[in-house]
N, C-alpha and C. Protein backbone atom coordinates (compact mmCIF):
# COMPACT_ATOMS: atom_id res chain seq x y z
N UNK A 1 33.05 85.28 116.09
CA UNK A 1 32.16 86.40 115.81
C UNK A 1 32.75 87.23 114.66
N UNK A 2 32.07 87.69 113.80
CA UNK A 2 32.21 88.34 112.54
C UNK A 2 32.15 89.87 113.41
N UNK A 3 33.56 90.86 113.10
CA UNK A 3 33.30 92.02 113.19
C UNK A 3 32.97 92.88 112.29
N UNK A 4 32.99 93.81 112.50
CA UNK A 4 32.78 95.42 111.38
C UNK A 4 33.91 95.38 111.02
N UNK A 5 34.53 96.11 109.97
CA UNK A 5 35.76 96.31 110.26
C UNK A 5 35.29 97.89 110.10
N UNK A 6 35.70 98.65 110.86
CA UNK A 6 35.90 100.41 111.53
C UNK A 6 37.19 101.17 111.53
N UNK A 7 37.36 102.27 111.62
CA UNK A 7 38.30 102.84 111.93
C UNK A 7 38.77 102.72 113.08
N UNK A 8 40.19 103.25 113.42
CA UNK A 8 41.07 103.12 114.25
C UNK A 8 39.94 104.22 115.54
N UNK A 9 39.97 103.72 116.83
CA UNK A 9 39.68 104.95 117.71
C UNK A 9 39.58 106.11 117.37
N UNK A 10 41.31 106.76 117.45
CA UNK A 10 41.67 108.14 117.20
C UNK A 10 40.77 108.96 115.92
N UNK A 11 40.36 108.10 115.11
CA UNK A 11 39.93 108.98 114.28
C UNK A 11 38.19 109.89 114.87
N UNK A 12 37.66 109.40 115.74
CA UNK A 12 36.33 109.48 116.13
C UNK A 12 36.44 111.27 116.63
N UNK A 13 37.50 111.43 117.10
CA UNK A 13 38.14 113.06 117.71
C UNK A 13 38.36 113.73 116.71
N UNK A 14 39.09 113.35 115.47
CA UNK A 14 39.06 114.49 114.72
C UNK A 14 37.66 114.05 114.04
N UNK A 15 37.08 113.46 113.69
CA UNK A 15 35.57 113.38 113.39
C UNK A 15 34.64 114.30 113.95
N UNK A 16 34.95 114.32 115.36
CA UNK A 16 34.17 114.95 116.18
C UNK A 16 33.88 116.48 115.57
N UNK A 17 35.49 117.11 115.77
CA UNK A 17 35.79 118.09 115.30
C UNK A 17 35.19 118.74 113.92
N UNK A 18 35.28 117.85 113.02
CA UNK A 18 35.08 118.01 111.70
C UNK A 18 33.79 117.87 111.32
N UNK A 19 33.20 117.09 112.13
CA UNK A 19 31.59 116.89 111.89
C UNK A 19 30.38 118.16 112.37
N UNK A 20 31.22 118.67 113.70
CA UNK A 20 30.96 119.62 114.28
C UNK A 20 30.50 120.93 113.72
N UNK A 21 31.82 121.03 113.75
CA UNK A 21 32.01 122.55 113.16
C UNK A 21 31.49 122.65 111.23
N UNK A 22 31.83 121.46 110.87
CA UNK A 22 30.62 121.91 109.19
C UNK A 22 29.47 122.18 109.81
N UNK A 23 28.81 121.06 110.43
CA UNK A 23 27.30 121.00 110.85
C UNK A 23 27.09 122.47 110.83
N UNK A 24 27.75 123.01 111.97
CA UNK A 24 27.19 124.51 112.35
C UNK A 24 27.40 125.67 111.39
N UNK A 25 28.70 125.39 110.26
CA UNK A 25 28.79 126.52 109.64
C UNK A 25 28.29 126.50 108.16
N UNK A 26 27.70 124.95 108.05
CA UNK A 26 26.85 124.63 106.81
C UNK A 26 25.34 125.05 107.20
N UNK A 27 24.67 125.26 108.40
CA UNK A 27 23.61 125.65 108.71
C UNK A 27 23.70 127.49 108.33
N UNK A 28 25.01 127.76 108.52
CA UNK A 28 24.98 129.09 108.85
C UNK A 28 24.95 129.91 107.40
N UNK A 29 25.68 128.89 106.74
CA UNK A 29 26.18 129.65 105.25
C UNK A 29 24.35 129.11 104.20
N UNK A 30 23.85 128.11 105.08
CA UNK A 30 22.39 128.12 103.82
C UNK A 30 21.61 128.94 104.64
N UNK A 31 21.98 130.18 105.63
CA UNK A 31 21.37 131.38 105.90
C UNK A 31 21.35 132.01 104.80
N UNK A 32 22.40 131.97 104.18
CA UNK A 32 22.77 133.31 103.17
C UNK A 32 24.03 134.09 104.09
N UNK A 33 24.65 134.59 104.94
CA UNK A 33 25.85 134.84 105.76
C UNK A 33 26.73 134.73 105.00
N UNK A 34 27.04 133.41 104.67
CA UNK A 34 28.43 133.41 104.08
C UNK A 34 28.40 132.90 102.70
N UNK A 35 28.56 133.71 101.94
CA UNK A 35 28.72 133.78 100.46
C UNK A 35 29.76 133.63 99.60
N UNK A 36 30.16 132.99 98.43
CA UNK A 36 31.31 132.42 98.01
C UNK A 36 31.39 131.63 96.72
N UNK A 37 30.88 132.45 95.80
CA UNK A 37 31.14 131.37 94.76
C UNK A 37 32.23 131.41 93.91
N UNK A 38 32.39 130.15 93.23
CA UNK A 38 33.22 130.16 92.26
C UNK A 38 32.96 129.49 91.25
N UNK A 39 33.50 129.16 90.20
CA UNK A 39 33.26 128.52 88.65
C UNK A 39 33.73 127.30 88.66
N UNK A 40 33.25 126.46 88.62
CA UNK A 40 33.86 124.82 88.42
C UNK A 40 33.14 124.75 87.08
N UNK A 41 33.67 123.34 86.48
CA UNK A 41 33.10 122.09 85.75
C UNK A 41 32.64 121.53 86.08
N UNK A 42 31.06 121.53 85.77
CA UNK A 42 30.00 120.75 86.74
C UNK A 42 28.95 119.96 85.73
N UNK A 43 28.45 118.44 85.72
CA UNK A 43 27.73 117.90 85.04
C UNK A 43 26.22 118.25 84.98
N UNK A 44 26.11 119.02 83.97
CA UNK A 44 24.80 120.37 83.80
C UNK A 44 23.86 119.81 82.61
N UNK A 45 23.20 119.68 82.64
CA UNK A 45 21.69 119.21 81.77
C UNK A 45 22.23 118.55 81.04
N UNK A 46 22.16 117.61 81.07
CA UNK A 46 23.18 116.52 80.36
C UNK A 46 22.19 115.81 79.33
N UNK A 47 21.21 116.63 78.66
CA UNK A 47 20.60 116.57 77.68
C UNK A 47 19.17 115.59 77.35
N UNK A 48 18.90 115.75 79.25
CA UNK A 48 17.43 115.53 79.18
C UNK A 48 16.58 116.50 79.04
N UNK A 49 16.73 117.53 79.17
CA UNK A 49 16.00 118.68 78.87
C UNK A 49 16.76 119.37 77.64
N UNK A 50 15.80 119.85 76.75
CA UNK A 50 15.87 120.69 75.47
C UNK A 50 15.91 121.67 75.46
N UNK A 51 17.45 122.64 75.45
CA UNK A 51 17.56 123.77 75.50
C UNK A 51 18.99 124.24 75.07
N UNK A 52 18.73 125.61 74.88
CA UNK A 52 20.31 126.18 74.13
C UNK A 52 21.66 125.60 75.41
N UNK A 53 21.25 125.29 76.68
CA UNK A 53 22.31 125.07 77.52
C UNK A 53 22.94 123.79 77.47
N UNK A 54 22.42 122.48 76.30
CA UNK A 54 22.92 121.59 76.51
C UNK A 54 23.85 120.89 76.75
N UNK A 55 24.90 120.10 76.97
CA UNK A 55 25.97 119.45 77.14
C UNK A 55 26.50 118.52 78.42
N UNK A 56 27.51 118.00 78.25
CA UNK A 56 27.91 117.37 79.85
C UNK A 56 28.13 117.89 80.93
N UNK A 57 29.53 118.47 80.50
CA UNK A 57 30.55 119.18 81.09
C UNK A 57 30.13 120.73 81.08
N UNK A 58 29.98 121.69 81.70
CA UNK A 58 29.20 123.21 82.05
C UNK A 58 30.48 123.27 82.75
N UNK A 59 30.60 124.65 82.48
CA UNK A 59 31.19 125.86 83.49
C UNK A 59 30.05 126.20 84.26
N UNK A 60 30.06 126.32 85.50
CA UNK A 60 28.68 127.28 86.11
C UNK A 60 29.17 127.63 87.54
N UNK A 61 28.63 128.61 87.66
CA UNK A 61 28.82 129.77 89.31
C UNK A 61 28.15 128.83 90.13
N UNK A 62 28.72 128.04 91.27
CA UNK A 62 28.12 127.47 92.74
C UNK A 62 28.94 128.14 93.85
N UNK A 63 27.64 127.76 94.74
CA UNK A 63 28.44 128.59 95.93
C UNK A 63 29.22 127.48 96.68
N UNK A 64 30.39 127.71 97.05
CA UNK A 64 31.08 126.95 97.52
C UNK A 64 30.99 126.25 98.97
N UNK A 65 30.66 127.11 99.73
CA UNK A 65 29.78 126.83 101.01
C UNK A 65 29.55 125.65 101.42
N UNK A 66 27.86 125.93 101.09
CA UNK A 66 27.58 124.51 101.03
C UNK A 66 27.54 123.20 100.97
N UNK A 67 28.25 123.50 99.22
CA UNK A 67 28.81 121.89 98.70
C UNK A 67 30.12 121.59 100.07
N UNK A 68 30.84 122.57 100.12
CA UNK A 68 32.41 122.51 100.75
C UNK A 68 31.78 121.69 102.49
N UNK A 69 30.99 122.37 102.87
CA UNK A 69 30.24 121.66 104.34
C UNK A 69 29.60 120.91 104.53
N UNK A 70 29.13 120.19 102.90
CA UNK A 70 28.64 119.17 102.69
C UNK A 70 28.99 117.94 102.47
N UNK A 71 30.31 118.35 102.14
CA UNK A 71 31.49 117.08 101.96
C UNK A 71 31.80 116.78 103.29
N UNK A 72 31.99 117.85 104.24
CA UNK A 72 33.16 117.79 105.36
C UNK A 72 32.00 117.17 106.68
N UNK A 73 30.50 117.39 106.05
CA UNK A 73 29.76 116.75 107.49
C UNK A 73 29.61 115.07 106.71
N UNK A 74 29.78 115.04 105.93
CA UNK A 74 29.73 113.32 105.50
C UNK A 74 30.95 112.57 105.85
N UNK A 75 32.26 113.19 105.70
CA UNK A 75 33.30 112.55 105.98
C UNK A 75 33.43 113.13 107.61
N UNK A 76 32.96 113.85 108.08
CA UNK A 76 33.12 113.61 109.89
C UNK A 76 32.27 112.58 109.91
N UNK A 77 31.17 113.08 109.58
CA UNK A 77 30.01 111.66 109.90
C UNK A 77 30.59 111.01 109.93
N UNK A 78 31.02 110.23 108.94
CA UNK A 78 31.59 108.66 108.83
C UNK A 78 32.49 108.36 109.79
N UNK A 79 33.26 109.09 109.81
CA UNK A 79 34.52 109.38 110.85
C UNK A 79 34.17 109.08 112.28
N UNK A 80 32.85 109.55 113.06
CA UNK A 80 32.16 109.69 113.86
C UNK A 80 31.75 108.13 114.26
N UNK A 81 30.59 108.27 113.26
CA UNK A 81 30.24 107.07 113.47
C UNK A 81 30.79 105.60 112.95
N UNK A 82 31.84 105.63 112.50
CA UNK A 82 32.41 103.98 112.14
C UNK A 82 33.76 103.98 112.32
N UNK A 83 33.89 104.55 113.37
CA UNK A 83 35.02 104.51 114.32
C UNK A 83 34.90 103.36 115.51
N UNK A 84 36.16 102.45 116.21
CA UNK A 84 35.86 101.84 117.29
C UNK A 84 35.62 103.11 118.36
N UNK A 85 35.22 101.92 119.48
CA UNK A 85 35.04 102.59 120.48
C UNK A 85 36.25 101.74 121.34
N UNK A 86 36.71 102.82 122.73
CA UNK A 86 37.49 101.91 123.12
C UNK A 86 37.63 100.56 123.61
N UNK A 87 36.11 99.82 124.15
CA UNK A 87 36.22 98.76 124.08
C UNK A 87 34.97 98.63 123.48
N UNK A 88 35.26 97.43 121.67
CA UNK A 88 34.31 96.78 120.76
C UNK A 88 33.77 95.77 121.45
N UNK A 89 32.63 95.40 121.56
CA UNK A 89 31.98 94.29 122.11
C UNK A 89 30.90 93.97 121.52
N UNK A 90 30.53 92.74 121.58
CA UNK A 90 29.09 92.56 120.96
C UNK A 90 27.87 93.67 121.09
N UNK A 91 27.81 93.81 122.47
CA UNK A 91 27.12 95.00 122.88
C UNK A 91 26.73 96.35 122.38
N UNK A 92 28.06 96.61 122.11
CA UNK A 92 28.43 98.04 121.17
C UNK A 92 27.78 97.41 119.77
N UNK A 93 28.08 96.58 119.31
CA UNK A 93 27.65 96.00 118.31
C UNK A 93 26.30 95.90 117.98
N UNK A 94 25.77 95.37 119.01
CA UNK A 94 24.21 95.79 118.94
C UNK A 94 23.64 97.37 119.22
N UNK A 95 24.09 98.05 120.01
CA UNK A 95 23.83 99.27 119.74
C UNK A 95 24.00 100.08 118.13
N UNK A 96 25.14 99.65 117.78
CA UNK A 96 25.11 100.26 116.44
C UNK A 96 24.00 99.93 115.52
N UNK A 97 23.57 98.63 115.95
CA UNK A 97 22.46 97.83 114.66
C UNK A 97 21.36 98.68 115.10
N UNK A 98 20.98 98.36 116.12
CA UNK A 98 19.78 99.25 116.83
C UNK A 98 19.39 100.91 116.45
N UNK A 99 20.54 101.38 116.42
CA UNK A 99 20.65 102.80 115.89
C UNK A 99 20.43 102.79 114.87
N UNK A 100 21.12 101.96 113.83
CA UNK A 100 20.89 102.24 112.19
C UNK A 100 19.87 102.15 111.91
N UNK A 101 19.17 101.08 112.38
CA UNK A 101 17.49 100.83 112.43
C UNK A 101 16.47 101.95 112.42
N UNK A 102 17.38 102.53 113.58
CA UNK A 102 16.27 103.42 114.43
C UNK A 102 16.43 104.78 113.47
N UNK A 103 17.51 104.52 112.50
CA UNK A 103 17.78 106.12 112.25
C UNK A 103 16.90 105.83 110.37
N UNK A 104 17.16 105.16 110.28
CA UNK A 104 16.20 104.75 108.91
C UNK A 104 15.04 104.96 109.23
N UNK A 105 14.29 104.52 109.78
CA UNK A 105 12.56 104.55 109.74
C UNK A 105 12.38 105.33 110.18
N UNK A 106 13.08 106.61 111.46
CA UNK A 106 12.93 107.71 111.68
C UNK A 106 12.91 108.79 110.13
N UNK A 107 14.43 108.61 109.74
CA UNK A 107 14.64 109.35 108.24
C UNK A 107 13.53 108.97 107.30
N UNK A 108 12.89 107.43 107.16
CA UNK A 108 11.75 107.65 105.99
C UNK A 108 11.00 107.96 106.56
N UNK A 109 10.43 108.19 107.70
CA UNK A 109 9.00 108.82 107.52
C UNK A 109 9.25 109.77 107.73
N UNK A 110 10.13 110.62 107.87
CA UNK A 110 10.45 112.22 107.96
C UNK A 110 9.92 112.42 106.53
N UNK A 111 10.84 111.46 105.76
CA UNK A 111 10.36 111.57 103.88
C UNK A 111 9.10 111.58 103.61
N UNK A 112 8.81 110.78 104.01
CA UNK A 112 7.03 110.41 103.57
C UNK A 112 5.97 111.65 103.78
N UNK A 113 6.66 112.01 105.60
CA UNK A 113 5.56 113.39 105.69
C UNK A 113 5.85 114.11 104.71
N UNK A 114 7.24 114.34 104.22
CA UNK A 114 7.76 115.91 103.34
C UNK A 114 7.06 115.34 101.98
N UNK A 115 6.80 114.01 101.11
CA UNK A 115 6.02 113.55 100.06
C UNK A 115 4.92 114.30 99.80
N UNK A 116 4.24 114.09 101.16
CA UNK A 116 2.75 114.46 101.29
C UNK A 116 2.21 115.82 101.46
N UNK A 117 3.12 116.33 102.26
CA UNK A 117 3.03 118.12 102.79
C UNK A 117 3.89 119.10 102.37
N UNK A 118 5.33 118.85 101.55
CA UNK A 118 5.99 119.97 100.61
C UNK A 118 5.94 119.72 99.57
N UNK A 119 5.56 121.04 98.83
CA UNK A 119 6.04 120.88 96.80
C UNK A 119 6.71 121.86 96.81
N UNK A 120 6.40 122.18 94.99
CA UNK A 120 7.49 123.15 94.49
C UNK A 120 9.37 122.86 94.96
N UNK A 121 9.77 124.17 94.46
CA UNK A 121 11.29 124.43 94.69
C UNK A 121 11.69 124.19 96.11
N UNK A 122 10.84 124.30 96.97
CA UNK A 122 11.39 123.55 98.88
C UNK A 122 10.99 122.85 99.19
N UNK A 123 10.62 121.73 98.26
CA UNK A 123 10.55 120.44 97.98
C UNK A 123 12.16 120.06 97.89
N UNK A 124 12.85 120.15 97.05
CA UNK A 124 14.41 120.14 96.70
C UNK A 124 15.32 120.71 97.41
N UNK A 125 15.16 121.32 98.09
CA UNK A 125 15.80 121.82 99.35
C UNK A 125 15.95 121.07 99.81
N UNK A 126 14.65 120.87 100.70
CA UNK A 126 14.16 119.77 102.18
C UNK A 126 15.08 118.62 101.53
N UNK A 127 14.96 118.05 100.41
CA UNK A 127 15.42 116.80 100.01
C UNK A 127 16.91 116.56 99.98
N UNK A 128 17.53 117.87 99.68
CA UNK A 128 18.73 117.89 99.43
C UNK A 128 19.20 118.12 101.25
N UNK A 129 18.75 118.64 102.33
CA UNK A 129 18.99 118.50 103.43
C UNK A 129 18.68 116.96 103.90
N UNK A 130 18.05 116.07 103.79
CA UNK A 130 17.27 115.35 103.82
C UNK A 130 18.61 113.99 104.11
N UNK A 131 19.02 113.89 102.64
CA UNK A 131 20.43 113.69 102.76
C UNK A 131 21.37 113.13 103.73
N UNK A 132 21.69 114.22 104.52
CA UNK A 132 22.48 113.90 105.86
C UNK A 132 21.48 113.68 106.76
N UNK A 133 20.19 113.45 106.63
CA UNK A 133 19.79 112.89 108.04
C UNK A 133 19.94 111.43 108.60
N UNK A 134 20.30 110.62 107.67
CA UNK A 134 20.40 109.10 108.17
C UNK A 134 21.77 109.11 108.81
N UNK A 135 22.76 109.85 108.62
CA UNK A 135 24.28 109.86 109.17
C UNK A 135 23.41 110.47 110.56
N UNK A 136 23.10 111.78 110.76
CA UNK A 136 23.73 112.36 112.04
C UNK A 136 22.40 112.05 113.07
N UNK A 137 21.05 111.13 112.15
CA UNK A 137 20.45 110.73 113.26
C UNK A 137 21.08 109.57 114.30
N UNK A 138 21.98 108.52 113.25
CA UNK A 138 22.48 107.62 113.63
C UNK A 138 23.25 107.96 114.84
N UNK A 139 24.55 108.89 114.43
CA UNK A 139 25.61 109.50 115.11
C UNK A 139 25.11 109.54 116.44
N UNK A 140 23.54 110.50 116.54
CA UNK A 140 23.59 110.98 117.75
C UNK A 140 22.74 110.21 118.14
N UNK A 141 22.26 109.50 117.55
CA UNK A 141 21.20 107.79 118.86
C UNK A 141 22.47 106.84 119.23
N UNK A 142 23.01 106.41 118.56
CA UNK A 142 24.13 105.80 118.76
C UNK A 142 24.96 106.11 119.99
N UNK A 143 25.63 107.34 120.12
CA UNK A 143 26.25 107.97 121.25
C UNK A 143 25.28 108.08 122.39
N UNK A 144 23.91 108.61 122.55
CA UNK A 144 23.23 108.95 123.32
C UNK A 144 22.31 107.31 124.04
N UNK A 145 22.70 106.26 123.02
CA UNK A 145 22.61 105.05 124.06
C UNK A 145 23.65 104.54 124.62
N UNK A 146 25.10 104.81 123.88
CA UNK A 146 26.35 104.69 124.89
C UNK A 146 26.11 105.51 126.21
N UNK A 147 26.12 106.67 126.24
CA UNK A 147 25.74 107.67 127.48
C UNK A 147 24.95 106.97 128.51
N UNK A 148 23.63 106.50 128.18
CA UNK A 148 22.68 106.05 128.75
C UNK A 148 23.26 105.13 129.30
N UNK A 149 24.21 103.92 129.10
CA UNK A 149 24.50 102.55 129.09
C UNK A 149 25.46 103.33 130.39
């Protein structure tokens, strides 16, 4: 049998942790709550659009927040979900397939409705949230048919 190859167990706990706590404080900070920017080098109109701002490389004000809880729920995610479990089995194996499945065609037609029923500027929002939904739908069908099992 061909396995996955996954992370070690242990890592699924600090995943947990890490996946956790962004989730909740990346929800909290695109309240507006927690505010924070700073100046990076960031790849800024990179000269498809015609304007005095052109170039690659930009200095520009982002809020740190976000991006910062946006990194840290992708790498729990992952952490989370492509971790072993303590015992790998075909079984588990099929649960994972089953989930990924289930978490795709859930995530596109989430898309499809937002195609059809948002425009404008929260259009790009939704999309940019949109994002992490194939990780943490997975995460949590995945676990919640271990539970069940």
């Amino acid at each position: 049998m061909n396995t996955l190859q996954l992370f070690p167990n242990r890592f699924k706990i600090i995943g947990w942790f890490i996946f956790i706590t962004s989730l909740i404080l990346g929800l909290i900070s695109l309240s507006g709550l927690m505010n924070f920017e700073i100046s990076l080098p960031v790849i800024y109109n990179s000269g498809i659009f015609n304007d005095e701002n052109q170039g690659f490389l930009k200095t520009a004000e982002i809020d740190l927040f976000p991006n910062l809880f946006g990194i840290l729920i992708i790498i729990g995610g992952i952490m989370v979900g492509f971790s072993k479990e303590k015992i790998e089995d075909e079984y588990i194996s099929c649960l994972r397939l089953k989930s990924v499945f289930w978490s795709l065609i859930v995530s596109y037609s989430i898309v499809l409705l937002l195609f059809i029923t948002v425009f404008g500027s929260l259009f790009l929002t939704v999309m940019i949230l949109i994002i992490f939904l194939p990780l943490v739908l997975y995460i949590f069908r995945f676990n919640y048919l271990l539970l069940k099992k």
